[in-house]
PDB file of N, CA and C in Angstrom:
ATOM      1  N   UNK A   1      -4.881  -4.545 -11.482  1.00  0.00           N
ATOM      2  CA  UNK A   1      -4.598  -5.249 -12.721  1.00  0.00           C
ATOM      3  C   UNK A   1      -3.123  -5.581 -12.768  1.00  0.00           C
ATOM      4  N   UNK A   2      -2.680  -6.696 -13.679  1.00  0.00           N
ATOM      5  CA  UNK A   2      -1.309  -6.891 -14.021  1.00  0.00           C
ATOM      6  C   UNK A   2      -0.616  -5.991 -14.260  1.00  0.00           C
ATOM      7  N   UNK A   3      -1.383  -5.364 -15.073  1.00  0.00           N
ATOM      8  CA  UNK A   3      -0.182  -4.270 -16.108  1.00  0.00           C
ATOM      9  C   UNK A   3      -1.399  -3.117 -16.547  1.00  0.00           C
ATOM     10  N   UNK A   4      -0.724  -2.221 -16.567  1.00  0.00           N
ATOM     11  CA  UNK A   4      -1.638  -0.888 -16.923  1.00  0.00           C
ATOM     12  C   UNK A   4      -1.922  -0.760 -18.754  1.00  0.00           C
ATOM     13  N   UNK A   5      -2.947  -0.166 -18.460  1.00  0.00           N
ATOM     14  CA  UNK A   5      -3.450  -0.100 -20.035  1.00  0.00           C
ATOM     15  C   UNK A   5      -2.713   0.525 -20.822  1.00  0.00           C
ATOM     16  N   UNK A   6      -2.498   0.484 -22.331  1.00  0.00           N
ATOM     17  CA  UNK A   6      -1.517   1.402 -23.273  1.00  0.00           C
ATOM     18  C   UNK A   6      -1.312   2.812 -22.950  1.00  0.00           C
ATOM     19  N   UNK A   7      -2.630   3.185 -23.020  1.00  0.00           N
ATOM     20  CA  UNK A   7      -3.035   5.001 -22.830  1.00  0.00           C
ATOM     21  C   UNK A   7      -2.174   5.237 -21.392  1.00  0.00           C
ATOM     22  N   UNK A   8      -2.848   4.580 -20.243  1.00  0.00           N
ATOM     23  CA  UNK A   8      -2.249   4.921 -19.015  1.00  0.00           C
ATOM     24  C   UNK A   8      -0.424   4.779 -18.810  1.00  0.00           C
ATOM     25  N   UNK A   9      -0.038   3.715 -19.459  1.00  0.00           N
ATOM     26  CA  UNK A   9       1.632   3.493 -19.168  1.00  0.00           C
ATOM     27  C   UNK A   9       1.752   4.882 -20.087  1.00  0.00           C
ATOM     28  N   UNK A  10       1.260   4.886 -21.263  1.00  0.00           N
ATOM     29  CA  UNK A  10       2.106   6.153 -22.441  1.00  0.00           C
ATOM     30  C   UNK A  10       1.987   7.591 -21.248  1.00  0.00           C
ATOM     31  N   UNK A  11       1.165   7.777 -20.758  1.00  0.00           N
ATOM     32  CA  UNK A  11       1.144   9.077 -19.692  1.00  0.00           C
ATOM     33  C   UNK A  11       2.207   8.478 -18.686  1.00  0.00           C
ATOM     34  N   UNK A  12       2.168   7.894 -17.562  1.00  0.00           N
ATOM     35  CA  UNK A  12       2.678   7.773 -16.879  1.00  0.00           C
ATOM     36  C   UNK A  12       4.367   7.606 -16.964  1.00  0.00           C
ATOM     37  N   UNK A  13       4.087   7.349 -18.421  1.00  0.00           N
ATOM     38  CA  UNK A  13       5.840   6.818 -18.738  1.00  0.00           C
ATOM     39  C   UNK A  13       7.006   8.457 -18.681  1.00  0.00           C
ATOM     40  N   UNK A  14       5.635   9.291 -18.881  1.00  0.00           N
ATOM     41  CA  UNK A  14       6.271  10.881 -19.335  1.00  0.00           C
ATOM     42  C   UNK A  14       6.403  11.803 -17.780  1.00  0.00           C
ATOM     43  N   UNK A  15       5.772  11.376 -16.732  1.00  0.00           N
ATOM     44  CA  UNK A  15       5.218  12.237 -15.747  1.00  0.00           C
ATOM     45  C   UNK A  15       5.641  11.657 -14.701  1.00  0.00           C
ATOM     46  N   UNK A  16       5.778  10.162 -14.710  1.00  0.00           N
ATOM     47  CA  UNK A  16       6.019   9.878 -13.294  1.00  0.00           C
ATOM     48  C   UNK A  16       7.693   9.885 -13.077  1.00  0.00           C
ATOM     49  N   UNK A  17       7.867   9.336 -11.980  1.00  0.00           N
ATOM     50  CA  UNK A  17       9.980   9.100 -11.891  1.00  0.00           C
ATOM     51  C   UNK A  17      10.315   7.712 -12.096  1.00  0.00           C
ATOM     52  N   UNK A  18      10.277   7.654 -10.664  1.00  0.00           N
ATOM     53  CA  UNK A  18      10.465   6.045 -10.756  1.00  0.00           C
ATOM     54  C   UNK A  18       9.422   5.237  -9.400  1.00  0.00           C
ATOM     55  N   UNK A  19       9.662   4.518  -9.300  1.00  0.00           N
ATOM     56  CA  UNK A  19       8.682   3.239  -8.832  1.00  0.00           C
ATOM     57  C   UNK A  19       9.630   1.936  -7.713  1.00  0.00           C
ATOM     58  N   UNK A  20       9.063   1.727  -7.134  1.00  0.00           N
ATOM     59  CA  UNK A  20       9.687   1.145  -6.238  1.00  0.00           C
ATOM     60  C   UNK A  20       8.766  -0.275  -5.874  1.00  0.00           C
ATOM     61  N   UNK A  21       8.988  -1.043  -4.915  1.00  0.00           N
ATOM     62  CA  UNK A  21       8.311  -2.846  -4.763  1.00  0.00           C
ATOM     63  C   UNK A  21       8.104  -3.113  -3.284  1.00  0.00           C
ATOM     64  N   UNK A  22       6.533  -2.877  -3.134  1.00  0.00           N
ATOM     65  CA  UNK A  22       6.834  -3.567  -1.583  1.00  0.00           C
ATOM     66  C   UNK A  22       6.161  -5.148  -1.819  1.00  0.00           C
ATOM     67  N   UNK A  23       6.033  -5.975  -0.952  1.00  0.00           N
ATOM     68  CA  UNK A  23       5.770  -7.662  -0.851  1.00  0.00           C
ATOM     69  C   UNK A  23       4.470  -7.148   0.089  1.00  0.00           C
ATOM     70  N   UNK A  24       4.203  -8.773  -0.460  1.00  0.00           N
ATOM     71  CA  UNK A  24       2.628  -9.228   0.582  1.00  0.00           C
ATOM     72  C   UNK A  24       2.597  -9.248   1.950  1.00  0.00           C
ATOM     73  N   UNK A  25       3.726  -9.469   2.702  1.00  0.00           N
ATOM     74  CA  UNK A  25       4.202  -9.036   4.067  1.00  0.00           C
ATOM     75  C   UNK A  25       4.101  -7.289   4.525  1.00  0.00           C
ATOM     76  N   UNK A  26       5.011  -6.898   3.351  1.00  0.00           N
ATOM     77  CA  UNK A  26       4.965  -5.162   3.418  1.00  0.00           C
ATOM     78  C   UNK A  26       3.423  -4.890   4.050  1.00  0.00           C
ATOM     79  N   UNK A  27       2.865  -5.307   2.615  1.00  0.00           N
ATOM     80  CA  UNK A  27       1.199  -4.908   2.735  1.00  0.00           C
ATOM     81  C   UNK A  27       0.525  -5.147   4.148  1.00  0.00           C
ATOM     82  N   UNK A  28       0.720  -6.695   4.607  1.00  0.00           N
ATOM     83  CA  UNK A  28      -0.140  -7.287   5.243  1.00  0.00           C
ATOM     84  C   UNK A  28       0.367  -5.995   6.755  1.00  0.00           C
ATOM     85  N   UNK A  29       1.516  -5.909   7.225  1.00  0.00           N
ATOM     86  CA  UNK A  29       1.810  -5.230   7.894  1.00  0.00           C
ATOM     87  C   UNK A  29       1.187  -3.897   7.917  1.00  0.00           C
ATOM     88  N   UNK A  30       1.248  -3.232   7.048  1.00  0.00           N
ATOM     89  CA  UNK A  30       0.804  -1.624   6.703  1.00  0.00           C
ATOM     90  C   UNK A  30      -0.952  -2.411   6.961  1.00  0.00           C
ATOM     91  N   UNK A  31      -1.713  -2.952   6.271  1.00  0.00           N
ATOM     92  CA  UNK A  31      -2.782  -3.278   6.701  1.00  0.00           C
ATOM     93  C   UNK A  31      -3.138  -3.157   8.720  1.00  0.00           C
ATOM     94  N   UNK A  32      -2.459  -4.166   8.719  1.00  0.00           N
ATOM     95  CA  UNK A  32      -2.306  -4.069  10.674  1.00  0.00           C
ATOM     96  C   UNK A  32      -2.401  -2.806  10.849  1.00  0.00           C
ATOM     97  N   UNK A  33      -1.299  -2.419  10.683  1.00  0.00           N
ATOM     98  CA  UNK A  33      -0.491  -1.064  11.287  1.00  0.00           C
ATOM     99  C   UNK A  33      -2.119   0.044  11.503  1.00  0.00           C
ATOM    100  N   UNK A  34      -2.668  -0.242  10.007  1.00  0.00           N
ATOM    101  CA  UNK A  34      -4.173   1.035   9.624  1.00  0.00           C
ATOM    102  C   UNK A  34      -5.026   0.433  10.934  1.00  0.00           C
ATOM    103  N   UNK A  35      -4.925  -0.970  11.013  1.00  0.00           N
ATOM    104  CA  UNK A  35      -6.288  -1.086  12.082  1.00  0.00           C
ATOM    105  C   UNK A  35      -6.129  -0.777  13.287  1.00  0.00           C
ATOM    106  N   UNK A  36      -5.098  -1.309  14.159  1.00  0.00           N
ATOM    107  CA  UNK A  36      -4.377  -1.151  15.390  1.00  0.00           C
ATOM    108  C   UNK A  36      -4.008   0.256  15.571  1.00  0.00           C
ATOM    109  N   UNK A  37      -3.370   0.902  14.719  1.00  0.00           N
ATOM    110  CA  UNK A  37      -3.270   2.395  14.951  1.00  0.00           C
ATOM    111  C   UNK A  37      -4.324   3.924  15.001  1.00  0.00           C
ATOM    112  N   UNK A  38      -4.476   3.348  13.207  1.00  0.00           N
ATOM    113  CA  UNK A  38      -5.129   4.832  12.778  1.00  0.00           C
ATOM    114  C   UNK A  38      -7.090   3.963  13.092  1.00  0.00           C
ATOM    115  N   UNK A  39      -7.178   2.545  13.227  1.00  0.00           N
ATOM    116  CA  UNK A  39      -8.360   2.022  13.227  1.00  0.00           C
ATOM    117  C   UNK A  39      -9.379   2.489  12.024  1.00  0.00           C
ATOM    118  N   UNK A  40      -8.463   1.711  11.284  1.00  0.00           N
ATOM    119  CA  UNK A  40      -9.176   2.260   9.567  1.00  0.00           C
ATOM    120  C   UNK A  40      -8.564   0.607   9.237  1.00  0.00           C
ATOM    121  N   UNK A  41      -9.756   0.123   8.273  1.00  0.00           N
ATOM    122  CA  UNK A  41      -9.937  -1.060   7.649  1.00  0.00           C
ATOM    123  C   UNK A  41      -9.722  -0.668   5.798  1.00  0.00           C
ATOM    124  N   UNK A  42      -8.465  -1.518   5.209  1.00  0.00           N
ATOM    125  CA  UNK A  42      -7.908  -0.829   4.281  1.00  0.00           C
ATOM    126  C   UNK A  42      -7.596  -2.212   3.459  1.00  0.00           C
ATOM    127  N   UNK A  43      -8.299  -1.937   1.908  1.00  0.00           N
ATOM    128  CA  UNK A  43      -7.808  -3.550   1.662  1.00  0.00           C
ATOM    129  C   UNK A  43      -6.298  -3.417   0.821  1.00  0.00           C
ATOM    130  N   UNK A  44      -6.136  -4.298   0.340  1.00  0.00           N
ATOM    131  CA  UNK A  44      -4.745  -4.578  -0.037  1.00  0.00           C
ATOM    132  C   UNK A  44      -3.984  -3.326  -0.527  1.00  0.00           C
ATOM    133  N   UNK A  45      -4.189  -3.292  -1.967  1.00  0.00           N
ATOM    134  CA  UNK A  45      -4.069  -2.410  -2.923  1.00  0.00           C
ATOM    135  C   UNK A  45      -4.280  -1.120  -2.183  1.00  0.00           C
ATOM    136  N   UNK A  46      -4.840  -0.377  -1.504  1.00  0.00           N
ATOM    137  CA  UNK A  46      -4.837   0.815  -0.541  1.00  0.00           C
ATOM    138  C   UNK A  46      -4.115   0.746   0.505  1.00  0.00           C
ATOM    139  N   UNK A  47      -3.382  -0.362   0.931  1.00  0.00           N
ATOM    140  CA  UNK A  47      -2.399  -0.253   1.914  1.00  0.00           C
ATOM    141  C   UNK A  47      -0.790  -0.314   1.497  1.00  0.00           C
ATOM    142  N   UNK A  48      -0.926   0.128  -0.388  1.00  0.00           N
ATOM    143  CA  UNK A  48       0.646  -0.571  -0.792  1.00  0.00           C
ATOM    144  C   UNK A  48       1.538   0.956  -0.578  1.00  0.00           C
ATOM    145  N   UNK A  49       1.116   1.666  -0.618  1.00  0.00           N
ATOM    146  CA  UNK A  49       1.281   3.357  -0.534  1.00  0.00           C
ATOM    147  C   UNK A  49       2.078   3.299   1.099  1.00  0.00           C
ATOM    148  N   UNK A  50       1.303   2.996   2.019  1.00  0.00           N
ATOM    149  CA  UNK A  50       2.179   3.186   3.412  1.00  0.00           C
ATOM    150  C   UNK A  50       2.343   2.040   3.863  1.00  0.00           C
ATOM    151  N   UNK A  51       2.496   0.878   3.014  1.00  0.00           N
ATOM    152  CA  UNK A  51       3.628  -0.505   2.802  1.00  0.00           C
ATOM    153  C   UNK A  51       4.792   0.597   2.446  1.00  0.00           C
ATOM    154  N   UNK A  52       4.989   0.930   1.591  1.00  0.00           N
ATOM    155  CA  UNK A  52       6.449   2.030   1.108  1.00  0.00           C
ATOM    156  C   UNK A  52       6.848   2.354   2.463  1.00  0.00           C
ATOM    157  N   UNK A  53       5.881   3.265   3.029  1.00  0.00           N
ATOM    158  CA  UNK A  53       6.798   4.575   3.640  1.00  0.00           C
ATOM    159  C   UNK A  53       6.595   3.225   5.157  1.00  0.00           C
ATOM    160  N   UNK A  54       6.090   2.450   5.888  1.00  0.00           N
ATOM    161  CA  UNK A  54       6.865   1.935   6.984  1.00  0.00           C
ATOM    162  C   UNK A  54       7.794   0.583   6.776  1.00  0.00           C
ATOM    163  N   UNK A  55       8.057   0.646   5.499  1.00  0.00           N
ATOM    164  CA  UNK A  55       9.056  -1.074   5.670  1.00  0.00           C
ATOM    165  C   UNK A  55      10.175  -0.097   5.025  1.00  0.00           C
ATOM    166  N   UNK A  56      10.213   0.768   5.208  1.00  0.00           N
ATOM    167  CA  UNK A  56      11.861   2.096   4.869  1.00  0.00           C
ATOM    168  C   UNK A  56      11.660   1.972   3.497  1.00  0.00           C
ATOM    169  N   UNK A  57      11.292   1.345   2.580  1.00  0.00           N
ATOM    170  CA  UNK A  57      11.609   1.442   1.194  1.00  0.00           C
ATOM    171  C   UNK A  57      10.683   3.069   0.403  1.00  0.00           C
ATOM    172  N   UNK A  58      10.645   3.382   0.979  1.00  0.00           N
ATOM    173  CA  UNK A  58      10.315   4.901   0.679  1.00  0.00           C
ATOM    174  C   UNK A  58      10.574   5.935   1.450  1.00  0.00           C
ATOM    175  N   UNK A  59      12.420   6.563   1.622  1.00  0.00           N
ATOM    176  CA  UNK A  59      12.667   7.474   2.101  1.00  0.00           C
ATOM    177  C   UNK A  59      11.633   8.878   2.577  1.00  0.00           C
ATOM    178  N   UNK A  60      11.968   8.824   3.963  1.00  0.00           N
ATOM    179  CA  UNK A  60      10.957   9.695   4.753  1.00  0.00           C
ATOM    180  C   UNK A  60      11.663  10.860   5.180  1.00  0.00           C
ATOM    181  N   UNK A  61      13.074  10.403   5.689  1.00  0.00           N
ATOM    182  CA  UNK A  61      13.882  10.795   7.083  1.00  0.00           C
ATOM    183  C   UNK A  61      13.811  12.637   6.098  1.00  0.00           C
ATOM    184  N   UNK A  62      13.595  13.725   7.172  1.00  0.00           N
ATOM    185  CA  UNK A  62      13.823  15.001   6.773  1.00  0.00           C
ATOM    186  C   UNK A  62      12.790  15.413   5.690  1.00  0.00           C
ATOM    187  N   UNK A  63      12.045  14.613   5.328  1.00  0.00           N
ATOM    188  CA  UNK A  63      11.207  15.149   4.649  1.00  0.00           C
ATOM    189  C   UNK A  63       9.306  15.424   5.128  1.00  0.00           C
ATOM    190  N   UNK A  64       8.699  16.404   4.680  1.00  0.00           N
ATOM    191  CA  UNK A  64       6.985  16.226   4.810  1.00  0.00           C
ATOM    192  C   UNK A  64       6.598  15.226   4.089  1.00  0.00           C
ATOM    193  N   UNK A  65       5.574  14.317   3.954  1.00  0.00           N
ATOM    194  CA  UNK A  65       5.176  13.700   2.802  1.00  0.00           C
ATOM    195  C   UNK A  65       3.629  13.032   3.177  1.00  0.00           C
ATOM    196  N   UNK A  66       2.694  12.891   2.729  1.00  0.00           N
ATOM    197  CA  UNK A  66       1.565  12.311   2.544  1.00  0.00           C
ATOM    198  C   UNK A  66       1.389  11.175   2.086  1.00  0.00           C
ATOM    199  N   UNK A  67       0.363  10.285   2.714  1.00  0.00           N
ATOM    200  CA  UNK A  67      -0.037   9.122   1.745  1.00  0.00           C
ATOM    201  C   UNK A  67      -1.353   8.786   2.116  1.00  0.00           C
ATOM    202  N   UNK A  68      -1.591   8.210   0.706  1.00  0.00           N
ATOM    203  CA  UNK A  68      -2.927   8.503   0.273  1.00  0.00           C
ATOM    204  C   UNK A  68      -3.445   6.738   0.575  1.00  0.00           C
ATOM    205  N   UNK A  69      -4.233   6.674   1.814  1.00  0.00           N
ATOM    206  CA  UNK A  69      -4.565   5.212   2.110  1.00  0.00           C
ATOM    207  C   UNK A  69      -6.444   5.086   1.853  1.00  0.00           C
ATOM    208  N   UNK A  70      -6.535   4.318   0.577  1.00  0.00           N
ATOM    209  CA  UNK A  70      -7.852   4.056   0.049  1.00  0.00           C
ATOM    210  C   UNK A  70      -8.228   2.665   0.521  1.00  0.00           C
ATOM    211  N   UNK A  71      -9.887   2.516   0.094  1.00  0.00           N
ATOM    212  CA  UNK A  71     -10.069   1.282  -0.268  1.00  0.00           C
ATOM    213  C   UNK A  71     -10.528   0.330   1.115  1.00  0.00           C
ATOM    214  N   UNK A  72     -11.703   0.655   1.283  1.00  0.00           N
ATOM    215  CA  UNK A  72     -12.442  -0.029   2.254  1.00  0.00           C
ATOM    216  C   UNK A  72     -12.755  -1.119   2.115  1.00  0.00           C
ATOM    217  N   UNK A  73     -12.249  -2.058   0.946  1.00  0.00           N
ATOM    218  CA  UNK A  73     -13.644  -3.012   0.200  1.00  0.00           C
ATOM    219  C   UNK A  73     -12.625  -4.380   0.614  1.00  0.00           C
ATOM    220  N   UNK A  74     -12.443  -4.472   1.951  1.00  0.00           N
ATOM    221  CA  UNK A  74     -11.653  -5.640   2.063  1.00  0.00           C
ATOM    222  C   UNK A  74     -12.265  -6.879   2.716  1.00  0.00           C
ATOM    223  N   UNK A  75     -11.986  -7.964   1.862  1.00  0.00           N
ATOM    224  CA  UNK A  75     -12.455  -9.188   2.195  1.00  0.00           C
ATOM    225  C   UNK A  75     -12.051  -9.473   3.608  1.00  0.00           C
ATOM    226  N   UNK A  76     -13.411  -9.851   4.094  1.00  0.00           N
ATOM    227  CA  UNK A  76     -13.282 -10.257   5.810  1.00  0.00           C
ATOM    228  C   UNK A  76     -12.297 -11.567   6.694  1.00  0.00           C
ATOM    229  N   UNK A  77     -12.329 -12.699   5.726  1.00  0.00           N
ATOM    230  CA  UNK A  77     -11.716 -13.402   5.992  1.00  0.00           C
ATOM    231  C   UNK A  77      -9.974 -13.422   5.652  1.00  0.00           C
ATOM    232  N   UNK A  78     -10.290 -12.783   4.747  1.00  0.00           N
ATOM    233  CA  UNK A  78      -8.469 -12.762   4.175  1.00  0.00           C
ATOM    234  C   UNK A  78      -7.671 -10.884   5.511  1.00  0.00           C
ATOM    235  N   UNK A  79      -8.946 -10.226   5.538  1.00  0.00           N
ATOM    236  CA  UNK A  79      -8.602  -9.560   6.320  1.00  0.00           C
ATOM    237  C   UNK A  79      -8.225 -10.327   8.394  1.00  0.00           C
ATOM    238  N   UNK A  80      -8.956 -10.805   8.560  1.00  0.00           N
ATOM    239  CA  UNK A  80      -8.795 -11.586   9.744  1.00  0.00           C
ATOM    240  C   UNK A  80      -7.632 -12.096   9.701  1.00  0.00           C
ATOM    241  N   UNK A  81      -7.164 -13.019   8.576  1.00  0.00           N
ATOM    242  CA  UNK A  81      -6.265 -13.747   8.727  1.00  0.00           C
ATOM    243  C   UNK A  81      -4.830 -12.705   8.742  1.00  0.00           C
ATOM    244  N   UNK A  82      -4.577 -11.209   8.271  1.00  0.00           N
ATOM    245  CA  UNK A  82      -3.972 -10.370   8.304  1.00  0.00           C
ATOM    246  C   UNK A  82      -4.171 -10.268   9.552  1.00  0.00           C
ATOM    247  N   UNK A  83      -4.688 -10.072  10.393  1.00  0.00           N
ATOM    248  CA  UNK A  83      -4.729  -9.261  11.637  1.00  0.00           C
ATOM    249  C   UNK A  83      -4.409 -10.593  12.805  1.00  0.00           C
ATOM    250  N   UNK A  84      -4.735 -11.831  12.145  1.00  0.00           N
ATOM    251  CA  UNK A  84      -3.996 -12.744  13.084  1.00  0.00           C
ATOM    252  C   UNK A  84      -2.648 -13.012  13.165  1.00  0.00           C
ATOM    253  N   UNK A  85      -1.992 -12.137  12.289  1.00  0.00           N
ATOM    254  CA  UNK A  85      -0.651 -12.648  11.819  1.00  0.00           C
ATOM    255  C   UNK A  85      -0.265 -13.584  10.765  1.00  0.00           C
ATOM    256  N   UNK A  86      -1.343 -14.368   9.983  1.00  0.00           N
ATOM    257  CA  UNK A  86      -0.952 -15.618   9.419  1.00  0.00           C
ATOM    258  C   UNK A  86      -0.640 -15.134   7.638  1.00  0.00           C
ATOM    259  N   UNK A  87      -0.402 -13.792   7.146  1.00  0.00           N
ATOM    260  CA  UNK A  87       0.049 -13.320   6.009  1.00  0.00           C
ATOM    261  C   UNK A  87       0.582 -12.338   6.509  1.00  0.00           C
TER     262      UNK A  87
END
C-alpha cells in the first residue's frame, strides 16, 4: 500500500527507529541476486529487506543480522524481465 493505516503508523511511530529507501533497481537486483544465488523466486515487496542490506544502504560491516525474504507471488513476466536485466 501507499501509506500505512492510522492504527498501524500510531504503533509503529512508538516502536520502530528509523527507516531507510531502496529504488526499483535496488529491488530488481536483490530479486536476481534470490534467484541466481539462494534460487528462491521472491516478488518485489519481499525482496526490499535484502535490497537494504546488498546496495550498502543498510549497514552490515561487524555486525550479525537477518533478513526476512517473503513472498513467492511474483508475476512471471515482470519477473523475467528482472532476470533479463531490463528493470
Amino acid at each position: 500500500t501507499p501509506q500505512p493505516g492510522v492504527l498501524t503508523f500510531e504503533i509503529n511511530r512508538h516502536l520502530l527507529g528509523e527507516g531507510l529507501v531502496v529504488d526499483n533497481r535496488n529491488v530488481a537486483d536483490a530479486m536476481r541476486f534470490a534467484f541466481e544465488v539462494l534460487k528462491l523466486v521472491i516478488e518485489p515487496g519481499g525482496a526490499v529487506a535484502l535490497a537494504a542490506v546488498l546496495s550498502g544502504k543498510l549497514p552490515t560491516r561487524g555486525r550479525n543480522i537477518g533478513v526476512i525474504i517473503s513472498g513467492g507471488n511474483a508475476d512471471a513476466s515482470l519477473f523475467a524481465r528482472v532476470l533479463r536485466g531490463e528493470i
